[in-house]
Protein backbone atom coordinates (compact mmCIF):
# COMPACT_ATOMS: atom_id res chain seq x y z
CA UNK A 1 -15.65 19.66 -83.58
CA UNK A 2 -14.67 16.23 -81.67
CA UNK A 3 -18.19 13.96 -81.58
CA UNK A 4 -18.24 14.11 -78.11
CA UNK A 5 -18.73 17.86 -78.01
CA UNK A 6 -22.08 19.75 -77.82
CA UNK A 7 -22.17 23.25 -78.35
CA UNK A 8 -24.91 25.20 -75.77
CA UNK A 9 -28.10 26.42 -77.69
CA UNK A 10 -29.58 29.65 -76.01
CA UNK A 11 -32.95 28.93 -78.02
CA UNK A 12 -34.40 26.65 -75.14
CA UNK A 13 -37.38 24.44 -76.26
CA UNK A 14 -36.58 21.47 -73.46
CA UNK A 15 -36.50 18.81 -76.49
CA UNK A 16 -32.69 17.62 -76.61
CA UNK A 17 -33.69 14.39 -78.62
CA UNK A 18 -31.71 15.15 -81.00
CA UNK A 19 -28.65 14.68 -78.83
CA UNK A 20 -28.39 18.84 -78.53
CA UNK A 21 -27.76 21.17 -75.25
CA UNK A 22 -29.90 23.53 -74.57
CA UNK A 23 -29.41 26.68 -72.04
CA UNK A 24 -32.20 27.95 -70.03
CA UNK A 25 -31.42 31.35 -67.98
CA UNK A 26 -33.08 32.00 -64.61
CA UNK A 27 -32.78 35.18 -62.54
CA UNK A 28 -30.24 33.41 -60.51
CA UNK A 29 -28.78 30.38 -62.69
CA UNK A 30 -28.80 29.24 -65.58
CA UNK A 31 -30.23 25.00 -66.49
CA UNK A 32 -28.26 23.00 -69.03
CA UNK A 33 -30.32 20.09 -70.92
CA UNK A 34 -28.76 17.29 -72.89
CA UNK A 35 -29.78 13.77 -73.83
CA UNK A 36 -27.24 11.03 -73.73
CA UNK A 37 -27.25 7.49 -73.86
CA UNK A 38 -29.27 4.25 -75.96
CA UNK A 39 -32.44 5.47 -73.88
CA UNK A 40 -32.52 8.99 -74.58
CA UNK A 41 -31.90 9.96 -70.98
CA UNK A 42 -31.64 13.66 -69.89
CA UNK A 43 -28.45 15.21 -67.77
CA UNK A 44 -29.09 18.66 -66.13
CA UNK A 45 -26.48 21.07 -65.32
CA UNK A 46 -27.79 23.77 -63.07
CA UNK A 47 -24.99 26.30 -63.05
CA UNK A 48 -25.33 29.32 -60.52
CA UNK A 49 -24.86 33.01 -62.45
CA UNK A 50 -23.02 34.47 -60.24
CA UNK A 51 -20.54 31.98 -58.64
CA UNK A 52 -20.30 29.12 -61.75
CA UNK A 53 -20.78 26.62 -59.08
CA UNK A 54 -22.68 23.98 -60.85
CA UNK A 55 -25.43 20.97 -59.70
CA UNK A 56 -25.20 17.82 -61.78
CA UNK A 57 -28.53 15.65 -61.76
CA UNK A 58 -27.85 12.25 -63.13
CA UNK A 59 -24.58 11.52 -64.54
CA UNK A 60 -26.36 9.09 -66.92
CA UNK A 61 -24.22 7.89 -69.93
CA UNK A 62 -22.34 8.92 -72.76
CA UNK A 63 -19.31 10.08 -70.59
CA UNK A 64 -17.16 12.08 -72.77
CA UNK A 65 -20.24 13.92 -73.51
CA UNK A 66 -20.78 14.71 -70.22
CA UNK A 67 -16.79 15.52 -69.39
CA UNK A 68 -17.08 17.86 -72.56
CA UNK A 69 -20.13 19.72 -72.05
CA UNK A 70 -19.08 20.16 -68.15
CA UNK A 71 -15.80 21.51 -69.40
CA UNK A 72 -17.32 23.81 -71.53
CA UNK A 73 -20.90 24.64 -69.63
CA UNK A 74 -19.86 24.58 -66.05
CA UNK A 75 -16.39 23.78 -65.11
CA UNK A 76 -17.03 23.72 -61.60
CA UNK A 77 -19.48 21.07 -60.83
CA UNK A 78 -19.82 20.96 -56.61
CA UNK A 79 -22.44 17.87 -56.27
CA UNK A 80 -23.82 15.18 -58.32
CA UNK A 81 -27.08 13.98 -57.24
CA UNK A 82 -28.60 10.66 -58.77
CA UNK A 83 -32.40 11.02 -58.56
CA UNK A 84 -32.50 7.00 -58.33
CA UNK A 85 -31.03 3.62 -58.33
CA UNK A 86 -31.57 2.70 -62.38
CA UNK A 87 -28.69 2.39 -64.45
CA UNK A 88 -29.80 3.66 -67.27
CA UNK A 89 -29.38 7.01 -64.26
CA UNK A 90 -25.47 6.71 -63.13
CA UNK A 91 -23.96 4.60 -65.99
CA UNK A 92 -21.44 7.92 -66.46
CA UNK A 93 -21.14 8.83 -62.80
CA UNK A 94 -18.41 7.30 -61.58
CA UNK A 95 -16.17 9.09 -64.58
CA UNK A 96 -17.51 12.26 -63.99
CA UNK A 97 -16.67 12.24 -60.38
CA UNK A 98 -13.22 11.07 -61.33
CA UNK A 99 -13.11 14.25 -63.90
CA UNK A 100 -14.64 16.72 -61.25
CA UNK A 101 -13.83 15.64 -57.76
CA UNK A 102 -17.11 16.70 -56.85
CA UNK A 103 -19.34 14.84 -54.19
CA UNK A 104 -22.13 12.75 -54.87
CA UNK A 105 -26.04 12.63 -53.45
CA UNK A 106 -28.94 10.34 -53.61
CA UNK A 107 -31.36 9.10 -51.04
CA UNK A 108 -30.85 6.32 -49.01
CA UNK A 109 -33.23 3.76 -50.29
CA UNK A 110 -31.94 3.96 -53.23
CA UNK A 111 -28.06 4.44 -52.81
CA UNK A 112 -26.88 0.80 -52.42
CA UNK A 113 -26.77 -0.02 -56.16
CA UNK A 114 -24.81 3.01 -57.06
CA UNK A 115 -21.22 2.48 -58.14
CA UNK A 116 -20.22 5.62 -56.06
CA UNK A 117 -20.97 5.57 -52.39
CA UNK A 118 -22.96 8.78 -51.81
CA UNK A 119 -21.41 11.33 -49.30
CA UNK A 120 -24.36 12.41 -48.86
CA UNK A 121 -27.63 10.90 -48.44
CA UNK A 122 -30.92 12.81 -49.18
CA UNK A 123 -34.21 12.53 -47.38
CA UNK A 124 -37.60 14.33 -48.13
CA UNK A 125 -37.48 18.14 -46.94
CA UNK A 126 -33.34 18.24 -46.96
CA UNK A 127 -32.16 21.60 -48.77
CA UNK A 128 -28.96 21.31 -50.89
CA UNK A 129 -27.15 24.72 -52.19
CA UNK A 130 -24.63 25.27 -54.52
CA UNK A 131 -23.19 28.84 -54.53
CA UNK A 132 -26.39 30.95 -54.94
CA UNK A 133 -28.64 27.89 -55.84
CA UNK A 134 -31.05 26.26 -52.58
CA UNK A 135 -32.72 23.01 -54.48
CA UNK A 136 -35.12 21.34 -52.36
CA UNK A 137 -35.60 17.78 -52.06
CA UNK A 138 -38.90 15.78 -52.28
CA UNK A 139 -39.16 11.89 -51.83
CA UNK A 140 -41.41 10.50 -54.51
CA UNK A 141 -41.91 6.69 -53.66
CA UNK A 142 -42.75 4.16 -56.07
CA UNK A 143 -40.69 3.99 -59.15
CA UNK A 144 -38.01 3.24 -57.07
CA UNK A 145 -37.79 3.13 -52.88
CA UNK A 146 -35.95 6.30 -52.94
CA UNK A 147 -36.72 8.50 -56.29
CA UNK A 148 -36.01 11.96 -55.32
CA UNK A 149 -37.21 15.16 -57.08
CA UNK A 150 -35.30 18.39 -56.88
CA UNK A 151 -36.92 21.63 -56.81
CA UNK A 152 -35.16 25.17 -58.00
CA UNK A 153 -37.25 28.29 -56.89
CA UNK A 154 -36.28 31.29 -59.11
CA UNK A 155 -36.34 34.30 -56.32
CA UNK A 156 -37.12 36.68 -59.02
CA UNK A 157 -40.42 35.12 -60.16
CA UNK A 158 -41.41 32.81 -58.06
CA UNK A 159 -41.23 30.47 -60.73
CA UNK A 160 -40.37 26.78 -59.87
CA UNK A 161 -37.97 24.49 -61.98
CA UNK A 162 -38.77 21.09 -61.10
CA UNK A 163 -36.30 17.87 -61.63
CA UNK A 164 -38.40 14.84 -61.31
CA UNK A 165 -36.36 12.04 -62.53
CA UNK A 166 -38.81 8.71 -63.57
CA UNK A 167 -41.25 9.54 -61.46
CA UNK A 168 -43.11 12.32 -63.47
CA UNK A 169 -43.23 12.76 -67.37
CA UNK A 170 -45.15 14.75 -69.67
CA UNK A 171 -48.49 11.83 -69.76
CA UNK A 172 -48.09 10.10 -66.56
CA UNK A 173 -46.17 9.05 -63.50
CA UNK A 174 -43.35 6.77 -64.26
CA UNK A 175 -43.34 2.93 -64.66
CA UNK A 176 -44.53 1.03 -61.35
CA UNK A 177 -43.98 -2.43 -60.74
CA UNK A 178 -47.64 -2.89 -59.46
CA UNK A 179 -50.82 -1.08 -58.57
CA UNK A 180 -49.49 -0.63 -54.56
CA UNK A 181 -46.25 1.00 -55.89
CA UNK A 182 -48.55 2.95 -58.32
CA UNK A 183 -50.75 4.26 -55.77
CA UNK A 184 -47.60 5.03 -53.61
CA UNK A 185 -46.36 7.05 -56.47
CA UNK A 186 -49.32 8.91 -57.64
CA UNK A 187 -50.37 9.58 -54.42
CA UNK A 188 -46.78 11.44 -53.32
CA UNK A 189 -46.64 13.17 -56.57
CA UNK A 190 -50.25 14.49 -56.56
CA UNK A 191 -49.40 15.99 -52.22
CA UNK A 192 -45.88 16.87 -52.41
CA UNK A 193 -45.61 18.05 -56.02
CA UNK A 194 -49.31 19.20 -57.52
CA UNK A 195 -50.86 20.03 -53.90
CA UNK A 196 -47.27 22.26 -53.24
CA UNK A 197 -46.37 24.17 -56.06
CA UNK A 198 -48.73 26.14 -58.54
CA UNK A 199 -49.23 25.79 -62.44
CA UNK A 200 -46.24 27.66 -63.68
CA UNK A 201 -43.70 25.18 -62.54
CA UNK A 202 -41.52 23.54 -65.00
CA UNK A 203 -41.21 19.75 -64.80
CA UNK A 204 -37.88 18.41 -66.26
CA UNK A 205 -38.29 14.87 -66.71
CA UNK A 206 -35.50 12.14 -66.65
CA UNK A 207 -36.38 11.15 -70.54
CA UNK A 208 -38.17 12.94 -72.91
CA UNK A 209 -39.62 16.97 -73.30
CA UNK A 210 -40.20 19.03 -70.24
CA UNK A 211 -44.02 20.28 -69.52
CA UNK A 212 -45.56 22.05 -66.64
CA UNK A 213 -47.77 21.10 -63.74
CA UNK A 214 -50.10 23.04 -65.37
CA UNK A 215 -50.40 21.26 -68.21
CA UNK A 216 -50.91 17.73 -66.66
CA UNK A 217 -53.49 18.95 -63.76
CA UNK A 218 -56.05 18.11 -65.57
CA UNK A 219 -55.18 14.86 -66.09
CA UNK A 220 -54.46 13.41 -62.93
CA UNK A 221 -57.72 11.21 -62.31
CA UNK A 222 -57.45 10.27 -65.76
CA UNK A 223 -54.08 8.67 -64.54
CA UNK A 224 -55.58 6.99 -61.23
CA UNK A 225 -58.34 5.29 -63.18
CA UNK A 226 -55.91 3.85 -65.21
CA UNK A 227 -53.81 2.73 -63.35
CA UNK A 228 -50.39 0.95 -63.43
């Protein structure tokens, strides 16, 4: 097997530190994990069951990596949305649009550092589908200007599968550059993300192991007092 190829674990435990893929199957789709790059970043390939059509959120590094496991995980990639404007988020992006042809995303604020220019630019509320697949997008301000989170609803369960980039991780909100952005940030992820979906939802980070909403609830005037 070449280095750059990854073969697709079914047995889905959302920690891909390791530099494994990992499959989880929805009613509808199925969401491909991997970690690639010096900072342990996660790419997500959510791949609709019944068409192939694929979503690709943050084309991050390690691009033969990415090429491969597209190739082999979902050949038919239809958009590539960057959740924000680090590098350490897009340093692969511009060969994996050259290897798919697919379009691009990413909100506005943020798309000016981006070595593609989006064809599409994302604001808070816009719905995105690919083939059976409607992913809703929420504007989470504060990491960055225009850090976007993408939200899968499984129509089977209900269940939510929730892409938050930096701006939510198992612990915390992401890194802010100062207790205004802080408050900016906490404050849109506690209305548009705790306030709007229930405990059950699945948060899939931009580093690190997933959790739920559930799970960090409790937690979330821990993280105001805090602070930055």
């Amino acid at each position: 097997m070449a280095p750059t190829e990854r073969t697709v674990s079914d047995d889905y435990t959302g920690d891909v530190s390791d530099g494994s893929a990992q499959r989880r199957t929805l009613s509808h789709a199925a969401i491909v994990k991997t970690s690639v790059g010096p900072m342990d970043n996660n790419a997500y390939l959510v791949v609709c069951s019944r068409t192939g059509s694929a979503l690709l959120i943050d084309a991050a590094n390690d691009a033969e990596t990415l090429r491969a496991l597209v190739a082999s995980a979902a050949p038919r990639v239809e958009l590539v949305v960057t959740t924000h404007q680090h590098a350490d988020h897009w340093q692969a992006l511009s060969a994996l649009v050259d290897a798919t042809g697919a379009p691009t995303a990413a909100h506005p604020l943020d798309a000016d550092p981006l070595p593609v220019v989006p064809d599409t630019l994302l604001h808070d509320g816009d719905r995105v589908t690919v083939g059976d697949v409607d992913v809703d997008v929420i504007h989470l301000r504060g990491h960055t200007p225009g850090s976007i989170a993408l939200a899968v609803t499984d129509p089977a369960d209900g269940r939510v599968h929730l892409f938050t980039g930096d701006s939510l991780f198992p612990g915390g909100v992401g890194k802010t550059d100062g207790p205004e952005n802080f408050e900016s940030l906490l404050n849109d992820v506690e209305t548009k993300l705790f306030a709007r979906f229930d405990d059950s939802t699945v948060v899939y980070p931009g580093h690190g192991k997933d959790t739920t909403l559930g799970a960090e609830r409790p937690h979330l005037g821990e993280w105001r007092e805090r602070g930055w």
